[in-house]
Structure formats: structure tokens, C-alpha cells
Protein backbone atom coordinates (compact mmCIF):
# COMPACT_ATOMS: atom_id res chain seq x y z
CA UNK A 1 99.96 -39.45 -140.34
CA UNK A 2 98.09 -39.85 -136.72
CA UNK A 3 98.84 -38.98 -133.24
CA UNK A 4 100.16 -42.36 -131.41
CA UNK A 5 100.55 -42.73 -128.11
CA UNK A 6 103.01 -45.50 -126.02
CA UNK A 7 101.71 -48.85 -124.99
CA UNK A 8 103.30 -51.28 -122.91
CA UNK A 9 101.67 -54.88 -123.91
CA UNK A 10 101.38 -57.58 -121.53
CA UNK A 11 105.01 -59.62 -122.59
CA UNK A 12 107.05 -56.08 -121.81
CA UNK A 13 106.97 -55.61 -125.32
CA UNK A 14 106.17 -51.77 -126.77
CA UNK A 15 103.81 -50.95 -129.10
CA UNK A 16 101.60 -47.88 -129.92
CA UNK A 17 97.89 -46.79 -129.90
CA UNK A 18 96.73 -45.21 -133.11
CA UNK A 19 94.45 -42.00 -132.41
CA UNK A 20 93.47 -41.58 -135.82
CA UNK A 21 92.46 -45.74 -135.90
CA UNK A 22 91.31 -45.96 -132.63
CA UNK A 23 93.42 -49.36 -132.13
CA UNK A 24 96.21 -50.25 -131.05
CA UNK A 25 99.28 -51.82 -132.80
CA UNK A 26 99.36 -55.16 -131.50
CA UNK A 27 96.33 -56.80 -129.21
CA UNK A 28 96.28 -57.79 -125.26
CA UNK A 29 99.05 -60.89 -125.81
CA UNK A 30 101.71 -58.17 -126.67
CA UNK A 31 103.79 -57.09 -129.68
CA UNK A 32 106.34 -59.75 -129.54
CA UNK A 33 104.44 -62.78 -128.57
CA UNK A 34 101.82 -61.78 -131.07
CA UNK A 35 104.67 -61.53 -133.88
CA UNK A 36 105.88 -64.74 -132.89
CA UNK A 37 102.44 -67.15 -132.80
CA UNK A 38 100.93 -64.94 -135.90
CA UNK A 39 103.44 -64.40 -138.60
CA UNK A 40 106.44 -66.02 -137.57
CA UNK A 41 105.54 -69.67 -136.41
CA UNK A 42 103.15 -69.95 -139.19
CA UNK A 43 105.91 -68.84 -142.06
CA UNK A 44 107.34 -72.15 -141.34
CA UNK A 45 110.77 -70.40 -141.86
CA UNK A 46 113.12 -73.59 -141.63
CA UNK A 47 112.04 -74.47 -145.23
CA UNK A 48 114.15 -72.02 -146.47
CA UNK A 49 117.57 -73.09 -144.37
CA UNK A 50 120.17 -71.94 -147.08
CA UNK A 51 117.89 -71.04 -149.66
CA UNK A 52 116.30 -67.71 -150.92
CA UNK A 53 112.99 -66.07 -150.30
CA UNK A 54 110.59 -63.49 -151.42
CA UNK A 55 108.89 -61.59 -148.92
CA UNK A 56 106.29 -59.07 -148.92
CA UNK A 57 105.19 -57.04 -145.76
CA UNK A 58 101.98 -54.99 -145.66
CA UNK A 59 101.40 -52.25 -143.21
CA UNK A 60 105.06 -52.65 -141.59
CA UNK A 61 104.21 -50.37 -138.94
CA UNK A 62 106.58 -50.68 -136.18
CA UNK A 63 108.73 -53.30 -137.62
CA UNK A 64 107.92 -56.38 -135.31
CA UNK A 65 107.21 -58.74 -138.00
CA UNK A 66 110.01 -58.23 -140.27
CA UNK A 67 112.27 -58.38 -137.09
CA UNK A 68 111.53 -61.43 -135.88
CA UNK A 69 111.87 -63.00 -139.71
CA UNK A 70 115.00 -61.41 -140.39
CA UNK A 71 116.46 -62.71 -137.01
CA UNK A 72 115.26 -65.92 -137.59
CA UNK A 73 117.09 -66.14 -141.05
CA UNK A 74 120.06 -64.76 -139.91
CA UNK A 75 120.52 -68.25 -137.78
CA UNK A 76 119.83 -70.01 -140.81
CA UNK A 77 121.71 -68.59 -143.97
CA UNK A 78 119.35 -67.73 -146.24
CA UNK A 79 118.77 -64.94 -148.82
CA UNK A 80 115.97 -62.32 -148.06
CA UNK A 81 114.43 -60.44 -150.74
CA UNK A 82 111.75 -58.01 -148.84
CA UNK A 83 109.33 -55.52 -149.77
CA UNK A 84 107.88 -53.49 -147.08
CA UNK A 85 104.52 -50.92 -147.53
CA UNK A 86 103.73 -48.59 -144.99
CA UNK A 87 102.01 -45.19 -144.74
CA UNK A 88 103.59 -43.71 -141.92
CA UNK A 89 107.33 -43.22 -141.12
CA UNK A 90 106.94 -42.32 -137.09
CA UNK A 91 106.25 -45.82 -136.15
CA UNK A 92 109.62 -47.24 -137.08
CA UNK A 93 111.20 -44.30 -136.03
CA UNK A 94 109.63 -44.65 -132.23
CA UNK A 95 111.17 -48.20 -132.94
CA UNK A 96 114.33 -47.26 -133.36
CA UNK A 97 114.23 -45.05 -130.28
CA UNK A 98 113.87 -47.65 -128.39
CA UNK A 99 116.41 -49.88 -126.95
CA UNK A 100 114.18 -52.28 -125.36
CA UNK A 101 112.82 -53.01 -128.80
CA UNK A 102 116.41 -53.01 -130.31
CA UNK A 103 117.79 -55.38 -127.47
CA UNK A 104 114.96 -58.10 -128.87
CA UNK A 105 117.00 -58.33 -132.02
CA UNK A 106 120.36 -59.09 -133.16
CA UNK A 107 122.27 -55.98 -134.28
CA UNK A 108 122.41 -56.83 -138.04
CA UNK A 109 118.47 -56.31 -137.53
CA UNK A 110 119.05 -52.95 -136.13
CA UNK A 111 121.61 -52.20 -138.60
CA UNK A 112 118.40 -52.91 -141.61
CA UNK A 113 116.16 -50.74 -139.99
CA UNK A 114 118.28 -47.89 -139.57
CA UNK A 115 118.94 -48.22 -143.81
CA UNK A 116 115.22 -48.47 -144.42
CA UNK A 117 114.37 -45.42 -142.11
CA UNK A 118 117.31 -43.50 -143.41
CA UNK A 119 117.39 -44.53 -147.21
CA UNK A 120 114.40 -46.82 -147.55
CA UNK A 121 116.54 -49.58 -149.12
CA UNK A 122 119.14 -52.00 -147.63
CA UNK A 123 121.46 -54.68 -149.05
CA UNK A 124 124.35 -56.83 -148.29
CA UNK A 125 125.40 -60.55 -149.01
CA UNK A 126 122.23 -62.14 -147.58
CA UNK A 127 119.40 -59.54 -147.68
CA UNK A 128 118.24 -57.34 -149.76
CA UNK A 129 115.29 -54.49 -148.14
CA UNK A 130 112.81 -52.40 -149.32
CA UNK A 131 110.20 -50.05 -148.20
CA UNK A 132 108.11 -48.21 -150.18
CA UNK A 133 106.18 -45.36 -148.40
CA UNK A 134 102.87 -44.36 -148.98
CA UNK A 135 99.23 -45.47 -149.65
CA UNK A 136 99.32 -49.25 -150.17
CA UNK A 137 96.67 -49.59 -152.48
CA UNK A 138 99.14 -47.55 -154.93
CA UNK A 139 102.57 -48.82 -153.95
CA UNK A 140 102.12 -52.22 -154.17
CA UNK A 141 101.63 -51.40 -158.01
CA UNK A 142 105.50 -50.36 -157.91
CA UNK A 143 106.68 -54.19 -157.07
CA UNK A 144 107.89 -55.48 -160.16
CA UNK A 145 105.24 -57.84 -161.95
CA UNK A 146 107.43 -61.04 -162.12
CA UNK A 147 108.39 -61.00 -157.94
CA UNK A 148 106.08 -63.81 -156.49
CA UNK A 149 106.45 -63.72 -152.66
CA UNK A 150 106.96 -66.88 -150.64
CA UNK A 151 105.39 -64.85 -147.58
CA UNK A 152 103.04 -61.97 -147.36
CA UNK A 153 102.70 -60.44 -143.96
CA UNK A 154 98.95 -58.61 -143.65
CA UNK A 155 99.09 -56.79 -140.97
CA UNK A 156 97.38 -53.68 -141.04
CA UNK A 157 94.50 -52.13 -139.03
CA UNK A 158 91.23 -54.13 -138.64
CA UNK A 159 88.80 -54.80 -141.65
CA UNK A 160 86.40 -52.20 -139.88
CA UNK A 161 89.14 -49.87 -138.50
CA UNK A 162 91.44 -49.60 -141.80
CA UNK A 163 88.89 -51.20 -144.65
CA UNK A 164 91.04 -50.06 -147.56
CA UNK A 165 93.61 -52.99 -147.21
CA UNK A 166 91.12 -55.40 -146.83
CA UNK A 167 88.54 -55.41 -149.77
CA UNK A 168 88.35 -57.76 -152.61
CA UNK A 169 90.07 -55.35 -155.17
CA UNK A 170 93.31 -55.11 -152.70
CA UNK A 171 93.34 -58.22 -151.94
CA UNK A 172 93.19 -59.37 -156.03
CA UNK A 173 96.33 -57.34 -156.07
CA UNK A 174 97.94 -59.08 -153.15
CA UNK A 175 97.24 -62.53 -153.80
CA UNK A 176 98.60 -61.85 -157.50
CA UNK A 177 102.01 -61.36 -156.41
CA UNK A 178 101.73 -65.08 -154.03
CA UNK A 179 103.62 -67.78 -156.04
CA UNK A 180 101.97 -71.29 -156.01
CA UNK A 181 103.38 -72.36 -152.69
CA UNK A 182 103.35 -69.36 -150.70
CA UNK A 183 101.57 -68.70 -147.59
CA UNK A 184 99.72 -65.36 -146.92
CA UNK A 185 99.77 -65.01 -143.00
CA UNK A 186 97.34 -62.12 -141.47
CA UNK A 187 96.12 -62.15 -137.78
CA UNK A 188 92.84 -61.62 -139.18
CA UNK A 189 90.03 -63.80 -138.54
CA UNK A 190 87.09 -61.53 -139.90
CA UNK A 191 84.74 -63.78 -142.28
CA UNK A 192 85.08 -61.15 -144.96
CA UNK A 193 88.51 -61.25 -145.19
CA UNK A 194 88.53 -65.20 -144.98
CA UNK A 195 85.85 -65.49 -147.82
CA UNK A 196 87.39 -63.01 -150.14
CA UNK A 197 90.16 -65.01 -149.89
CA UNK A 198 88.96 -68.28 -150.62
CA UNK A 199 87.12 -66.66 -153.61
CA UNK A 200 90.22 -65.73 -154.62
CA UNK A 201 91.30 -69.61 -155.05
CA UNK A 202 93.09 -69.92 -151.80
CA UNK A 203 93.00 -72.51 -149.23
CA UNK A 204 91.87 -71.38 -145.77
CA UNK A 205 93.66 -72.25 -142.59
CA UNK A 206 93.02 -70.83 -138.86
CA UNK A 207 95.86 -70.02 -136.31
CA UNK A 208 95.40 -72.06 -133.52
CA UNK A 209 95.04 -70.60 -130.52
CA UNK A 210 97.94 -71.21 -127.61
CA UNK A 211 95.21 -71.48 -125.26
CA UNK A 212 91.72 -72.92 -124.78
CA UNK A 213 89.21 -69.95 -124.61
CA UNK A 214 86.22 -69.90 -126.21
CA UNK A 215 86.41 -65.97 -126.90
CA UNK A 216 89.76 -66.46 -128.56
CA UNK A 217 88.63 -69.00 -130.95
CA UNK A 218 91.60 -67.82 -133.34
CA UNK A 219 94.99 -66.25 -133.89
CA UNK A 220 95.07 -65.41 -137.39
CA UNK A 221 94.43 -66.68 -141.00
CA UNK A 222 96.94 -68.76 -143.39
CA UNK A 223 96.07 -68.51 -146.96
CA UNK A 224 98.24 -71.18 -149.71
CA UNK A 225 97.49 -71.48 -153.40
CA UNK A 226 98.48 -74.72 -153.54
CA UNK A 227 98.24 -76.38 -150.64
CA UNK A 228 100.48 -79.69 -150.17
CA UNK A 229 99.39 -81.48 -146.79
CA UNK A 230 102.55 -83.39 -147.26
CA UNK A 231 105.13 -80.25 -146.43
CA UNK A 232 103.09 -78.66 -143.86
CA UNK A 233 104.97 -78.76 -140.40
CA UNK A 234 102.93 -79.59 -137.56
CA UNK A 235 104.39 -76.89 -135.90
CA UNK A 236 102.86 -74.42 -137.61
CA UNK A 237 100.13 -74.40 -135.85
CA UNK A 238 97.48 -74.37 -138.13
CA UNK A 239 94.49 -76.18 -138.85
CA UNK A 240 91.51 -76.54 -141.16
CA UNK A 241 88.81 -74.36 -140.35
CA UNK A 242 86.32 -75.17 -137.97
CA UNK A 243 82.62 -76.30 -138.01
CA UNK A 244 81.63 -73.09 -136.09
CA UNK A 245 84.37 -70.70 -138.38
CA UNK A 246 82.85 -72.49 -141.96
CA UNK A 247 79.44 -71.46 -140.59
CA UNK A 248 80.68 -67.55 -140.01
CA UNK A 249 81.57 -67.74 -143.34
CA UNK A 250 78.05 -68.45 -144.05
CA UNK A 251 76.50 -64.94 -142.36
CA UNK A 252 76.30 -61.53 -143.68
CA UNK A 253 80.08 -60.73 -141.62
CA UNK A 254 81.64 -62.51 -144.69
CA UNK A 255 79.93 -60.31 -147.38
CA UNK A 256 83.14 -58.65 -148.47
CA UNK A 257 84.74 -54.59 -148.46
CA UNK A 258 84.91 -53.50 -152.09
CA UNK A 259 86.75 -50.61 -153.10
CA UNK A 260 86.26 -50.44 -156.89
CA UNK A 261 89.02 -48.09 -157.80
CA UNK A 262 91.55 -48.48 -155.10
CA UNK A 263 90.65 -45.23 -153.79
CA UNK A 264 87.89 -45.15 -151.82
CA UNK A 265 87.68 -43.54 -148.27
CA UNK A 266 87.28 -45.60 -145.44
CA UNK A 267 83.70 -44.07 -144.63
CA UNK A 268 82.63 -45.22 -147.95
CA UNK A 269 83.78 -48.77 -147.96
CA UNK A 270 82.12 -49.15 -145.00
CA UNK A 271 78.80 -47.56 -145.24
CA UNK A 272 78.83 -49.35 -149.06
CA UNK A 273 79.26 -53.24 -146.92
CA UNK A 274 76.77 -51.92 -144.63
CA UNK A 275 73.90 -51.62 -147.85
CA UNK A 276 75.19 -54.80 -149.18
CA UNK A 277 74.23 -56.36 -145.53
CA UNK A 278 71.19 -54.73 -145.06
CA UNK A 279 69.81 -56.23 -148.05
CA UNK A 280 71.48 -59.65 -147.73
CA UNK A 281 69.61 -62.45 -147.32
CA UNK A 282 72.45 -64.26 -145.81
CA UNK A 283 72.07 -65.33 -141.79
CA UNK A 284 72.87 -62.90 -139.24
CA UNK A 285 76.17 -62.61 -137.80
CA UNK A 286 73.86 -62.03 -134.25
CA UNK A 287 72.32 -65.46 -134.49
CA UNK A 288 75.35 -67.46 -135.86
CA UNK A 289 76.96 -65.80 -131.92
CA UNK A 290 73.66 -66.97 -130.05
CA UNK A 291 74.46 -70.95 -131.95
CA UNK A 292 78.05 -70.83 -130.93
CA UNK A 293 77.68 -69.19 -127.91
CA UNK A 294 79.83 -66.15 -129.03
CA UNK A 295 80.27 -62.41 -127.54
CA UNK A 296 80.66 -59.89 -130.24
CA UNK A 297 83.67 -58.82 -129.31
CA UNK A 298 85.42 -62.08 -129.81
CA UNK A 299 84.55 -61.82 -133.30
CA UNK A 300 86.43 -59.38 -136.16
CA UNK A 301 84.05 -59.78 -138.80
């Protein structure tokens, strides 16, 4: 789909720059460490010790996420049922030409990701893999209507990079297929995204930083339907949101990407927020930054 280019991330880890996108894969922290305190702490995994699960993985990309969950589970017996969605096939393949990525994983990992690239499906005893290739907004209709996922992974491009799997139409879809105890995980932080969800009927949590920096303010987004203080892990690494991140979703950032028919371009999702905004009369994104004390760039709104 786009010309991608090799990126060596601050942990060692490899990852890829997307010409098409502009952006790269995985952000300053690197591929693996970014896996690891975004989507894999936060799944709370040890809840499902020798029990089953229903995943979902948007935007698969080069496989990191998926990885680290299925080597995870494989220390802990339990049954995987994942769904994978990705547009483009050359990212896993550059994965799987690369033995510094393999060597991260054990080999029943490597084993899965051959099947998927090679078949698109993989099963044995304990897991049981998908990936459906293509346009998300149209493959996600494919997943059979009675799967509810205990995870979903949203991990694709940012809201203003790669709009399409971030409006309120897609994310209907997604949140559809969450059953009432499941946590949707994104690295996301963009007040659109966050408000479309909670419109949605979930309950917003932020990814806590691992460090104290005012321009990192956030690691992510968890999302639960029914949220039960009483079974959250303190380990997770969550929290409620913030003063300052309640406010954001207060500004013209969180007015939300719409995409009426699942089929919009990415120019016109964008330049269609961009009217909404113009004619908001919600506070500006620029003076929420000048309270707080913000740069722009810290901000993905």
C-alpha cells in the first residue's frame, strides 16, 4: 500500500516509517517498550490464567502487539481466539524478515505469524488466528455478530494522519463487538477519540505515563463498558482522567471525525471536522494549552 522505510527506535526495537502516512509505526520510546506499557500491561492478561479469550486487533501492522499477547499467554495456558485487520501485507512480512524481531518472541509466536502471512488463519490446541486483509471499515463487518472481544487493540495511524479508523461511525462498530467487561486499549490520547468514546457509554481511563514529563502527559486510552473498580489491578497502570485531560475534552479537539458511510476519504473527514470546528462554539484547543501550560505537539487531538 505505501513506501516504508526502516526505523531503529530507541529500545533496539525495529519498526517502520510510513511514506504514504507520514508517521512512523511506533513513537520515540520504541516498538517494544511501547507494546509493552500501551496494550500489553493495560490488558491485565493474568485474568485469563487458564481460561479463554476473545481478541480483536485493529491495524496489526507489524505484529508487535499481538506478539507480545500471544507470548504472554503462552506462559499462562489460556485459549486465544484472535481477529486481526490490516490493510497492508508488507509490514508483517518485513517482520518476519527479521530475526531481531523474531528473537523477541518465543518460536510458537513465529510459528503464528508465518500461518497468518502465508494462509491468513492459524490454529492449534490453544489458539486460534485470524487476519482479515483489507479496508477496516469493511472487514470488521466479516467478524461474526455474536464474537464479543475481551480486548480490542486500536492501533492504527493517528486521528489526523489515518482519520478513517477513528470517527464515531467506526468506532460504533468497534465498541459493538466489546462484551460488558472488556477493555478497549489504544495509545491514543486525542480528545476526539476519548469523547466519542465516552458517548459511546464507555468509561474513560488514561495510561499513565512511566515517567514524569509534562509533555508526555499520557500513554494511551482504556475504554470498559462496565467498569468494576473492584477487579482492576493496580498494575495496570491506569487512572481516572485528569483535571487538565476532562477539560481537553471540553475544547473544539474533542469535536469528533464522522465518516457517515464508512467510506469517506481521509481528506474529507478531515476538512468536514475542520467546518464543524470553525463554527464551534466550544473553547479553543490553543487556550486550553496556554491554562495547562501545554506545547502543541504534546497533544494528539
Amino acid at each position: 500500500m505505501s513506501e516504508l522505510i526502516e526505523v531503529i527506535t530507541k529500545d533496539g526495537s525495529s519498526s517502520l516509517r510510513s511514506i504514504f502516512f507520514q508517521e512512523n509505526f511506533h513513537s520515540f520510546l520504541g516498538a517494544l517498550e511501547e507494546t509493552k506499557t500501551k496494550f500489553t500491561a493495560p490488558s491485565d492478561l493474568q485474568r485469563y490464567k487458564d481460561k479463554s479469550l476473545n481478541v480483536l486487533d485493529i491495524c496489526f501492522g507489524l505484529g508487535y502487539n499481538s506478539a507480545s499477547l500471544l507470548n504472554e499467554l503462552l506462559k499462562q495456558k489460556s485459549y486465544l481466539n484472535l481477529y486481526a485487520l490490516e490493510i497492508d501485507r508488507k509490514p508483517l512480512k518485513y517482520s518476519l524478515s527479521k530475526k531481531s524481531f523474531l528473537k523477541l518472541w518465543a518460536p510458537k509466536v513465529t510459528e503464528i505469524f508465518e500461518a497468518l502471512s502465508r494462509n491468513d488463519f492459524f490454529e492449534d490446541q490453544f489458539f486460534k488466528c485470524k487476519i482479515l486483509w483489507g479496508d477496516a471499515r469493511e472487514k470488521i463487518n466479516i467478524i461474526p455478530s455474536s464474537i464479543k472481544f475481551d480486548l480490542i487493540y486500536l492501533d492504527g495511524f493517528s486521528p489526523q494522519k489515518c482519520p478513517q479508523v477513528w470517527t464515531i461511525e467506526f468506532l460504533s462498530k468497534v465498541t459493538e463487538k466489546l462484551n460488558s467487561q472488556g477493555y478497549l486499549i489504544t495509545y491514543s490520547s486525542s480528545a476526539a477519540v476519548r469523547k466519542t468514546l465516552r458517548n459511546l457509554g464507555l468509561e474513560i481511563f488514561s495510561i499513565k505515563p512511566s515517567f514524569n514529563n509534562k509533555t508526555f502527559w499520557s500513554q494511551g486510552t482504556v475504554a470498559i463498558s462496565k467498569f468494576d473498580k473492584k477487579k482492576l489491578n493496580p498494575k495496570c497502570n491506569i487512572e481516572k482522567l485528569s483535571l487538565m485531560e476532562e477539560e481537553h475534552l471540553l475544547t473544539k479537539a474533542s469535536i469528533p471525525y464522522r465518516d457517515q458511510n464508512l467510506n469517506s476519504s481521509k481528506d474529507d473527514i478531515i476538512s468536514r471536522r475542520l467546518n464543524e470546528q470553525l463554527f464551534s462554539n466550544l473553547l479553543s484547543t490553543k487556550k486550553w494549552r496556554e491554562k495547562w501550560k501545554m506545547t502543541k505537539s504534546s497533544v494528539k487531538s
